[in-house]
PDB file of N, CA and C in Angstrom:
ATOM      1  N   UNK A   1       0.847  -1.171   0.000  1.00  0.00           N
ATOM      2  CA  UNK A   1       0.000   0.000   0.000  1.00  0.00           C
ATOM      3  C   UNK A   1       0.892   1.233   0.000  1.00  0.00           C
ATOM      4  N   UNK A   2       0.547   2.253  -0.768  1.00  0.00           N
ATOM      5  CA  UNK A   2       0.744   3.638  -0.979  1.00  0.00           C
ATOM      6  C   UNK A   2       0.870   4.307   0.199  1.00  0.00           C
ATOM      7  N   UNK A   3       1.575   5.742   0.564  1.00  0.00           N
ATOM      8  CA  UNK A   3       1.474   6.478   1.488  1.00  0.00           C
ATOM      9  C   UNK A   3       0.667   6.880   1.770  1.00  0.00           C
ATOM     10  N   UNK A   4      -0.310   6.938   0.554  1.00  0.00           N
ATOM     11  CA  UNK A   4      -2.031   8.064   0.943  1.00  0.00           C
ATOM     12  C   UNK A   4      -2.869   7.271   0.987  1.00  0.00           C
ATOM     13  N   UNK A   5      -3.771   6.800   1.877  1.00  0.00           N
ATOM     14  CA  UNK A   5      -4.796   6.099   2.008  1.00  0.00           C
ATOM     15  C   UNK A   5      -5.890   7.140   1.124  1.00  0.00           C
ATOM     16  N   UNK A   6      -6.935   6.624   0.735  1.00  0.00           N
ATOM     17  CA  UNK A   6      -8.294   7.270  -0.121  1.00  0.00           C
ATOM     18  C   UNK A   6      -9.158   6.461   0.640  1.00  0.00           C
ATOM     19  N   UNK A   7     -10.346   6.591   1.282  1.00  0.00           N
ATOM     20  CA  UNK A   7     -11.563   6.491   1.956  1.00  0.00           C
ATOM     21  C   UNK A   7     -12.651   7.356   1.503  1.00  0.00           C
ATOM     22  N   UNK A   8     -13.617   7.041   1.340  1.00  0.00           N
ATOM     23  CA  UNK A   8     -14.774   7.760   0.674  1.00  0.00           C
ATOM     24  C   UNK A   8     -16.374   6.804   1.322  1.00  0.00           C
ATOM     25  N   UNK A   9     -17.470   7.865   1.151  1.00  0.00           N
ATOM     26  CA  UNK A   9     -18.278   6.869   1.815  1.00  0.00           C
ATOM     27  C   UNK A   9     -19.880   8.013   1.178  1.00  0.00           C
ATOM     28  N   UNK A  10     -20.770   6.669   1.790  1.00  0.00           N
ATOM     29  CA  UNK A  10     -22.295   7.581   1.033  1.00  0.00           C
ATOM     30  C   UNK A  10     -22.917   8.562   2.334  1.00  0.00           C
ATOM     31  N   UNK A  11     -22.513   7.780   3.735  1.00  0.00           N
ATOM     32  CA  UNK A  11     -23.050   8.442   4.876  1.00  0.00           C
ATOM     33  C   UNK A  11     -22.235   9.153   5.573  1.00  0.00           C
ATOM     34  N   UNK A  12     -22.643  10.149   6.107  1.00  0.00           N
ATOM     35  CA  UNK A  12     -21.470  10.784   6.884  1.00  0.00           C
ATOM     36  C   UNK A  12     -21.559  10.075   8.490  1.00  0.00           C
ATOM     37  N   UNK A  13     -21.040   8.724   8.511  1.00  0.00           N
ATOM     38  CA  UNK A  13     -21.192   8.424   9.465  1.00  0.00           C
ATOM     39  C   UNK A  13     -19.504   7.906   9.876  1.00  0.00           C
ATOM     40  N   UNK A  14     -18.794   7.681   8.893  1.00  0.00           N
ATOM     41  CA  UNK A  14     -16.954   7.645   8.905  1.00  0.00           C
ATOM     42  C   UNK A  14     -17.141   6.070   9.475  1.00  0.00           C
ATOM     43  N   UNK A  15     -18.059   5.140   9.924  1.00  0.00           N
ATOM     44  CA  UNK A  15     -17.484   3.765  10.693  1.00  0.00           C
ATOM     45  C   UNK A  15     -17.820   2.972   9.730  1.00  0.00           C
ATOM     46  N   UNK A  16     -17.231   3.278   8.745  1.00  0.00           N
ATOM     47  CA  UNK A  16     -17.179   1.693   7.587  1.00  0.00           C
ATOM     48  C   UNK A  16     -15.650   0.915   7.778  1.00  0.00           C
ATOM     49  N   UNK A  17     -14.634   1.891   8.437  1.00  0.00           N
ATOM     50  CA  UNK A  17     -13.534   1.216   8.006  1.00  0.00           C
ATOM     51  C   UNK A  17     -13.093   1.321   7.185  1.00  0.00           C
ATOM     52  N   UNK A  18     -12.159  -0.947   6.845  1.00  0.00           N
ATOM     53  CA  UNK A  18     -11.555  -0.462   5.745  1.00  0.00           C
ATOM     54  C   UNK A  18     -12.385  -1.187   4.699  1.00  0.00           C
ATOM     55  N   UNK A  19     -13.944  -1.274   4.691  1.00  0.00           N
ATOM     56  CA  UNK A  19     -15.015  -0.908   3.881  1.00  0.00           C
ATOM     57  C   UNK A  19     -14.644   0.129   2.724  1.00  0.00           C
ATOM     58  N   UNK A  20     -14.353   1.219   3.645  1.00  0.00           N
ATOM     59  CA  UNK A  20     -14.426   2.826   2.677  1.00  0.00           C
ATOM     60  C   UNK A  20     -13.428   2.751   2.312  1.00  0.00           C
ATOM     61  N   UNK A  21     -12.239   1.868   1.954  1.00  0.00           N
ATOM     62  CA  UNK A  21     -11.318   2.343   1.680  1.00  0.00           C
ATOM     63  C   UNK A  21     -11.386   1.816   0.122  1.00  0.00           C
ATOM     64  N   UNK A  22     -10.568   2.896  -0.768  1.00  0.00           N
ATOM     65  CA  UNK A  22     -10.722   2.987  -2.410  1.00  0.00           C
ATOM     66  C   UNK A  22      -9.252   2.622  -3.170  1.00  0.00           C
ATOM     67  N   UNK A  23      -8.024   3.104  -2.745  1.00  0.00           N
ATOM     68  CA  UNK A  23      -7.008   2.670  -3.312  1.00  0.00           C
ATOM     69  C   UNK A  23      -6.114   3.685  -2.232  1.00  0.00           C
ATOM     70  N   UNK A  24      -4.713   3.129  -2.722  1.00  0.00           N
ATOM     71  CA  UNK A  24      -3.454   4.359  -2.191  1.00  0.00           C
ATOM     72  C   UNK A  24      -2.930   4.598  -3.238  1.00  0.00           C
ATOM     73  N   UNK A  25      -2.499   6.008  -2.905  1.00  0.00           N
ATOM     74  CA  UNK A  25      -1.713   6.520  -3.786  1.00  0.00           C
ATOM     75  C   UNK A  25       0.006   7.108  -3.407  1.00  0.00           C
ATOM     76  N   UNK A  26       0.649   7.630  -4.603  1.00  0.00           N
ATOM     77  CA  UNK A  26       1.956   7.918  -3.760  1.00  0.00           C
ATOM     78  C   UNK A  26       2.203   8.785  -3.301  1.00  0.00           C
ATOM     79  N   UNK A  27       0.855   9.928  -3.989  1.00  0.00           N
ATOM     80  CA  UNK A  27       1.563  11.983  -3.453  1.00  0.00           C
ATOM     81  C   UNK A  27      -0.501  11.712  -3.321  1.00  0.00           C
ATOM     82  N   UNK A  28      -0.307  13.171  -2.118  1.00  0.00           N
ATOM     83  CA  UNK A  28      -1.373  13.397  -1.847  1.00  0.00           C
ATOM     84  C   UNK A  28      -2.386  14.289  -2.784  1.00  0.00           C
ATOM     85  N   UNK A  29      -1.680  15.005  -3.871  1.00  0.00           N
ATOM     86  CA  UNK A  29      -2.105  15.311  -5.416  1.00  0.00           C
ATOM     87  C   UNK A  29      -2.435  14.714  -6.125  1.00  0.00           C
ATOM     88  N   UNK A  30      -2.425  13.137  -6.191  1.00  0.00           N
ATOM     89  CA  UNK A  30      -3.092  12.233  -6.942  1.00  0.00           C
ATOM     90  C   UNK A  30      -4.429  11.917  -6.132  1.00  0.00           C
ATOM     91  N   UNK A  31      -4.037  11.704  -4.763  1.00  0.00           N
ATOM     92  CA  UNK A  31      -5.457  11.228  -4.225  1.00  0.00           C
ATOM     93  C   UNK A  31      -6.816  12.720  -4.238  1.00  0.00           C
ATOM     94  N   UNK A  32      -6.094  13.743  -3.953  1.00  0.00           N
ATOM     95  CA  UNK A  32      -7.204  14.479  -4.228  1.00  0.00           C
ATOM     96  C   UNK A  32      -7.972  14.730  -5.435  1.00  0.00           C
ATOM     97  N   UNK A  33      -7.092  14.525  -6.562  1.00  0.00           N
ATOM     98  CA  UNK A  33      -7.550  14.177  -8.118  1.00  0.00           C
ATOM     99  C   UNK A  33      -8.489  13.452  -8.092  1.00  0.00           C
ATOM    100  N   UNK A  34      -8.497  12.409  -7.529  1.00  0.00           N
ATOM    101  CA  UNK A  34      -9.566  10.907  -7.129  1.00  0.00           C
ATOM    102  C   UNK A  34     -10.248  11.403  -6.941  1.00  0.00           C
ATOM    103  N   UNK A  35     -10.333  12.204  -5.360  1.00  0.00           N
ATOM    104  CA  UNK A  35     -11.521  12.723  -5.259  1.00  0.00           C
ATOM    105  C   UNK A  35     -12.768  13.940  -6.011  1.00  0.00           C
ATOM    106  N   UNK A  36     -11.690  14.461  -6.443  1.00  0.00           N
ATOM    107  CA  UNK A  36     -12.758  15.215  -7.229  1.00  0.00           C
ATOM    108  C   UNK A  36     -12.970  14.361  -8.406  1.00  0.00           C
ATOM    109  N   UNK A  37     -12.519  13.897  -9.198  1.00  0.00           N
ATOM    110  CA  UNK A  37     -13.101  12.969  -9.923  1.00  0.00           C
ATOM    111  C   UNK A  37     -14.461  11.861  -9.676  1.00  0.00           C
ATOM    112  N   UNK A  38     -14.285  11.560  -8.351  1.00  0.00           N
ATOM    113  CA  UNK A  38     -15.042  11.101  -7.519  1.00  0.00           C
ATOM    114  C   UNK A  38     -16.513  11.741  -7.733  1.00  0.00           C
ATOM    115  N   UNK A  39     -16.278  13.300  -6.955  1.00  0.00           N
ATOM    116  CA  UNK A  39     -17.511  14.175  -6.839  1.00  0.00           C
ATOM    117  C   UNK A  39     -18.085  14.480  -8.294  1.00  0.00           C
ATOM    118  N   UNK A  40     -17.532  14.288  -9.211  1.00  0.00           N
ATOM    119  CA  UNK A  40     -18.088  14.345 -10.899  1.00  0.00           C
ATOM    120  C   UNK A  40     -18.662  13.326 -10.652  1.00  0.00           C
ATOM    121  N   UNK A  41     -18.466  12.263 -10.526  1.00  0.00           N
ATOM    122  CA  UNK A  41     -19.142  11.022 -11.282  1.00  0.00           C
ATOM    123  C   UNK A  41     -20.186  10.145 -10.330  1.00  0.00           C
ATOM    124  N   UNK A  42     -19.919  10.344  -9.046  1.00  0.00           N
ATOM    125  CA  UNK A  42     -20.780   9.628  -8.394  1.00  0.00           C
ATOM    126  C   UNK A  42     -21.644  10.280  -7.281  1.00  0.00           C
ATOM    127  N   UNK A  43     -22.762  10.402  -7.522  1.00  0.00           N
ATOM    128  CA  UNK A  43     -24.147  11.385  -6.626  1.00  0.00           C
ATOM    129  C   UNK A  43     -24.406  10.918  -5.198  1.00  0.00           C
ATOM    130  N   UNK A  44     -23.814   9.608  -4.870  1.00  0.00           N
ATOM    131  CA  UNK A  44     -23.959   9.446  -3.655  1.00  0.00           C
ATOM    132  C   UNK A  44     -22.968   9.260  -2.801  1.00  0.00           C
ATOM    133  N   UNK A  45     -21.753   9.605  -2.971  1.00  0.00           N
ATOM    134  CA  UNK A  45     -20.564   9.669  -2.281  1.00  0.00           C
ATOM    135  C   UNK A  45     -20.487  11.410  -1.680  1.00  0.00           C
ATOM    136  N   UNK A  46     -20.692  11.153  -0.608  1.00  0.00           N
ATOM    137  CA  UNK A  46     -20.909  12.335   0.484  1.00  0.00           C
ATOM    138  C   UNK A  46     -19.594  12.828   1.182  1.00  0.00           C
ATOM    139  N   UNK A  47     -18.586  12.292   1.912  1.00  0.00           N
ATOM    140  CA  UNK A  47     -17.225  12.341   2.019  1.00  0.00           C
ATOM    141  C   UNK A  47     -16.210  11.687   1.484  1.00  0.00           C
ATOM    142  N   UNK A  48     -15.238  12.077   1.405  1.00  0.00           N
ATOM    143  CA  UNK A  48     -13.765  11.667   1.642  1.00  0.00           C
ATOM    144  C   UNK A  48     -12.584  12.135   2.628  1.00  0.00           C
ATOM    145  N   UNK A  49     -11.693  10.945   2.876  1.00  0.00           N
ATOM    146  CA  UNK A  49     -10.847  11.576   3.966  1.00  0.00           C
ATOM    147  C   UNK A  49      -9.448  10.669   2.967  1.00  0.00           C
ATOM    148  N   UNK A  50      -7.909  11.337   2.979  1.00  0.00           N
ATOM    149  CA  UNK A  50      -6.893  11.015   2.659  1.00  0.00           C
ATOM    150  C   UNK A  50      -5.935  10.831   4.078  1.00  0.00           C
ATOM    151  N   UNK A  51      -5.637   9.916   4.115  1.00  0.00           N
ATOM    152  CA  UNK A  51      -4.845   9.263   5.548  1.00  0.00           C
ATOM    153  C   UNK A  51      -3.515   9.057   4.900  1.00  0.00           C
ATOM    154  N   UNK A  52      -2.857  10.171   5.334  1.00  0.00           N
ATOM    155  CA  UNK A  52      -0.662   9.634   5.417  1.00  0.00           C
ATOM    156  C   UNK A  52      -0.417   8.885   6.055  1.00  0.00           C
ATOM    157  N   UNK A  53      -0.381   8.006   5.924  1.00  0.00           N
ATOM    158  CA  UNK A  53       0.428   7.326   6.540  1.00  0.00           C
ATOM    159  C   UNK A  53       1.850   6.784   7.383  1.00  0.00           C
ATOM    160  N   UNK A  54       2.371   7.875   6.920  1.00  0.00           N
ATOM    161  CA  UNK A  54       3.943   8.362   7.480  1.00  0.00           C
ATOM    162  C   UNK A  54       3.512   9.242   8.887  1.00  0.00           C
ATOM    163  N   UNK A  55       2.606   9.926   8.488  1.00  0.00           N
ATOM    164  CA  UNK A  55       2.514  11.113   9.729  1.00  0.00           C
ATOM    165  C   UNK A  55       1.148  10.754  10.549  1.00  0.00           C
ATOM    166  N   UNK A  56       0.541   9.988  10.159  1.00  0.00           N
ATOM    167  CA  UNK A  56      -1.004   9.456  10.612  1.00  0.00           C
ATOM    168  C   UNK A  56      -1.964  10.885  11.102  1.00  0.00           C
ATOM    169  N   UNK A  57      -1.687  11.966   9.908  1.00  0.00           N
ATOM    170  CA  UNK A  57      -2.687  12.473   9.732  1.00  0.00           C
ATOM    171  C   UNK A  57      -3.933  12.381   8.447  1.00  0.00           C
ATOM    172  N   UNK A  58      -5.061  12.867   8.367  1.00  0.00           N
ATOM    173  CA  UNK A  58      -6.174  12.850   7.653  1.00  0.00           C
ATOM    174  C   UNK A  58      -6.995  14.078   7.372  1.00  0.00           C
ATOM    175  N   UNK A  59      -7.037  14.348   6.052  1.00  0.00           N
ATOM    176  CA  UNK A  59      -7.569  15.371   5.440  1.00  0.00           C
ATOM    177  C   UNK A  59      -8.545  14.726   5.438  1.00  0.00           C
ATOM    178  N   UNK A  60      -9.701  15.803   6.154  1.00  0.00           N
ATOM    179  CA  UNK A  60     -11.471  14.926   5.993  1.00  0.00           C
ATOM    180  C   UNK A  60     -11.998  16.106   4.767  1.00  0.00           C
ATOM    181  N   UNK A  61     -13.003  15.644   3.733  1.00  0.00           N
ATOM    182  CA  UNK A  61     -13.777  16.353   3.091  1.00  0.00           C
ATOM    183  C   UNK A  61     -15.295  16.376   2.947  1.00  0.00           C
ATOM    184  N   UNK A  62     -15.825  16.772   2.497  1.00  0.00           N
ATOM    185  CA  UNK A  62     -17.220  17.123   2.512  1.00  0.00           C
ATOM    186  C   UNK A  62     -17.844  16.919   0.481  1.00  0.00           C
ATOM    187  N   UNK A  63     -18.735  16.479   0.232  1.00  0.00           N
ATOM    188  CA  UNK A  63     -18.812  16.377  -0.878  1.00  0.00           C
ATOM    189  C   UNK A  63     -20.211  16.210  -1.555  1.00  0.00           C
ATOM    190  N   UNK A  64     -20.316  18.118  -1.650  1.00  0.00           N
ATOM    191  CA  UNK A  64     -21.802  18.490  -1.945  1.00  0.00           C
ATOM    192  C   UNK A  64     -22.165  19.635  -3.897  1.00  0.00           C
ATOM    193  N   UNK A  65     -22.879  19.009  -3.930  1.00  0.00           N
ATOM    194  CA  UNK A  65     -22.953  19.385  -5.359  1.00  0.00           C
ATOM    195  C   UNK A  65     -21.975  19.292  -6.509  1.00  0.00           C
ATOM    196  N   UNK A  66     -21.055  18.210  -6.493  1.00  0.00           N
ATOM    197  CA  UNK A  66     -20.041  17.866  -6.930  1.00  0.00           C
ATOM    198  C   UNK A  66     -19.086  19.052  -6.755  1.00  0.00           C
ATOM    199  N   UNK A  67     -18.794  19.530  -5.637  1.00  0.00           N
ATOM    200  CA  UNK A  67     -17.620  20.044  -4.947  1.00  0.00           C
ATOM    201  C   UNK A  67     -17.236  19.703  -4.028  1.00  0.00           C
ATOM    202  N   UNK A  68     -16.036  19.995  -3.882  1.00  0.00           N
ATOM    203  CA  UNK A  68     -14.902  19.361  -3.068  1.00  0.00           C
ATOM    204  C   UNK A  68     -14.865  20.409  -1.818  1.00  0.00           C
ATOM    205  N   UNK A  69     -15.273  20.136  -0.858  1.00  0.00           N
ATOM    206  CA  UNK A  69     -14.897  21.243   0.577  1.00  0.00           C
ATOM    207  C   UNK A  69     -13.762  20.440   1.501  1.00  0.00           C
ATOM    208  N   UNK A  70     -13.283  21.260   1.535  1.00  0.00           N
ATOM    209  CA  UNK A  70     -12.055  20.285   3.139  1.00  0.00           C
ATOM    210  C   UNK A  70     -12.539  20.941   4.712  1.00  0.00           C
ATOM    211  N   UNK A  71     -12.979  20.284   5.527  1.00  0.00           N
ATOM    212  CA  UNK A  71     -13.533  20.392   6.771  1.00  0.00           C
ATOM    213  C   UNK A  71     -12.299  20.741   7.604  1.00  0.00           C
ATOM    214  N   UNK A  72     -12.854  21.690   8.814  1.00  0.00           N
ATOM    215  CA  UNK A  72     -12.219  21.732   9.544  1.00  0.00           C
ATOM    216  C   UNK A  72     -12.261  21.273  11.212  1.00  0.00           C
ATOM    217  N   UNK A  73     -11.105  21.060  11.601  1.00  0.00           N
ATOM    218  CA  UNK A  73     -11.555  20.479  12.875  1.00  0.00           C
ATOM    219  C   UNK A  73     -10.831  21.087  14.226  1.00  0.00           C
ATOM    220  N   UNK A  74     -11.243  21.969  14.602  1.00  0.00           N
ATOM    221  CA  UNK A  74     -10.801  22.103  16.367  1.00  0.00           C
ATOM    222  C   UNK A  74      -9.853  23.455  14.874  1.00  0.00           C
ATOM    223  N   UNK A  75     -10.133  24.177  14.211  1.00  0.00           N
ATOM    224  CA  UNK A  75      -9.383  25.103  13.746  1.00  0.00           C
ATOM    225  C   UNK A  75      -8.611  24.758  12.935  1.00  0.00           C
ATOM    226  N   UNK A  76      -8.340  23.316  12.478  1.00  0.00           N
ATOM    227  CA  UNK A  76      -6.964  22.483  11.881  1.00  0.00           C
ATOM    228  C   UNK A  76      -7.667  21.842  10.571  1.00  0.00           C
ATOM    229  N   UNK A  77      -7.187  21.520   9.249  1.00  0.00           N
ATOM    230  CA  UNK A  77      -8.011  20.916   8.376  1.00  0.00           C
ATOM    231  C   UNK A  77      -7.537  19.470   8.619  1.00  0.00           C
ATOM    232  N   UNK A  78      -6.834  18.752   9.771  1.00  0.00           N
ATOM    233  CA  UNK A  78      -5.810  17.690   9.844  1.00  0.00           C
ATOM    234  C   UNK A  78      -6.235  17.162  11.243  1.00  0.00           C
ATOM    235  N   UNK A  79      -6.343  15.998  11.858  1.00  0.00           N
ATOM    236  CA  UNK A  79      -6.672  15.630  13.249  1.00  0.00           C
ATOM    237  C   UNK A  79      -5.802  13.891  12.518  1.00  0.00           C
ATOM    238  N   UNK A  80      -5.411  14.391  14.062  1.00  0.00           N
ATOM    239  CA  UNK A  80      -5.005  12.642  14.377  1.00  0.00           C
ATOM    240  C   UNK A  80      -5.759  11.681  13.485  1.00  0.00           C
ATOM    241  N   UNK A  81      -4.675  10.410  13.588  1.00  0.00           N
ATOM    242  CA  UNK A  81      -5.779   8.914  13.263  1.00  0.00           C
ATOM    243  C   UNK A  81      -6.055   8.563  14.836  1.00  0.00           C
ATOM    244  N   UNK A  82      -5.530   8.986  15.981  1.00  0.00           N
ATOM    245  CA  UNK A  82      -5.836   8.455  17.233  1.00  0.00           C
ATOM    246  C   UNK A  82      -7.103   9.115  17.790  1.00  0.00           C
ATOM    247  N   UNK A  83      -7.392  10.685  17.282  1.00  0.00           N
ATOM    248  CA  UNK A  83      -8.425  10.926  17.846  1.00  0.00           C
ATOM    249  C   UNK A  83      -9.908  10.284  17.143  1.00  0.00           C
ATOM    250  N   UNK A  84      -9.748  10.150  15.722  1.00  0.00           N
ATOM    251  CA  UNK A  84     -10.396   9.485  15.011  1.00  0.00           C
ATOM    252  C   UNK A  84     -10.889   8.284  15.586  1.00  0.00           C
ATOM    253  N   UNK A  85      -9.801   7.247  16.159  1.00  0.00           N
ATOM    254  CA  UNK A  85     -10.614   5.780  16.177  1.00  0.00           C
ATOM    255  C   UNK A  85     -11.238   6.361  17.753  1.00  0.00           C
ATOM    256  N   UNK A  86     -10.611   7.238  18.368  1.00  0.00           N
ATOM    257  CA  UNK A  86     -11.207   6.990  19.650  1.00  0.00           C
ATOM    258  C   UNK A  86     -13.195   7.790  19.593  1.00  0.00           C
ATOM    259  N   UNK A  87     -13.221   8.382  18.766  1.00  0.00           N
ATOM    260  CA  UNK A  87     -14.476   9.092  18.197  1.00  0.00           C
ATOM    261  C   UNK A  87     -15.447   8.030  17.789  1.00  0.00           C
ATOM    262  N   UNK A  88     -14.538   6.830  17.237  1.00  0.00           N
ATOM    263  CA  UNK A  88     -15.584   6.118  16.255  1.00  0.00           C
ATOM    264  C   UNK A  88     -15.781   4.701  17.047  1.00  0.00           C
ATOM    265  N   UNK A  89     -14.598   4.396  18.204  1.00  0.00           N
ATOM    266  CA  UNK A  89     -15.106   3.358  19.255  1.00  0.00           C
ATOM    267  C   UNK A  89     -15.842   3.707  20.339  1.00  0.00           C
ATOM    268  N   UNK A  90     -15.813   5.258  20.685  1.00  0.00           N
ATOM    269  CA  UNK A  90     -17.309   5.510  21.551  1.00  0.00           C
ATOM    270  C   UNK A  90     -17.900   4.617  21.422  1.00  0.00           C
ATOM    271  N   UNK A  91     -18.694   5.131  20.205  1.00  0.00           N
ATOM    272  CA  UNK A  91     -19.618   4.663  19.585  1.00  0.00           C
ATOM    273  C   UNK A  91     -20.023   3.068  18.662  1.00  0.00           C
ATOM    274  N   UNK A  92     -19.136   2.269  19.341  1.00  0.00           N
ATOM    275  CA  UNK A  92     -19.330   1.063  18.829  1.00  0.00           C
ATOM    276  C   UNK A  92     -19.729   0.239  20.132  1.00  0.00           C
TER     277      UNK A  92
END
């Protein structure tokens, strides 16, 4: 696997895993390509998030009217993968 994880999903609910996961890539300029390519072609894909893997951060996005928004979190467009799983095992 690639440095950039690609995850994408129909609900904004982020606990599919590695369900949501779509391919890796090697620069994080290819995976965002994906994604907007993504938001062209498919009407029910609602987010995406790109996970480094070197640094175990994650660009989360938003994906409304076939545009691409990047979310922000706590002021940062970037949050942990640790605060992430601990968000999403609350809730399991």
């Amino acid at each position: 696997m690639e440095r950039y994880a690609l995850l994408t999903g129909t609900y904004n609910l982020l606990m599919g895993g590695i369900k949501d996961f779509k391919r890796s890539f090697h620069n994080e300029e290819d995976a965002y390509k994906e994604i907007e390519q993504i938001a062209n072609t498919d009407p029910f894909t609602q987010w995406a998030q790109i996970f480094d893997k070197k640094t175990d951060k994650v660009r989360i996005f938003s994906i409304i009217d076939k545009k691409v928004i990047e979310r922000k979190t706590n002021g940062y467009a970037e949050q942990s993968a640790e605060s992430m799983v601990k968000a999403v095992t609350k809730f399991s």
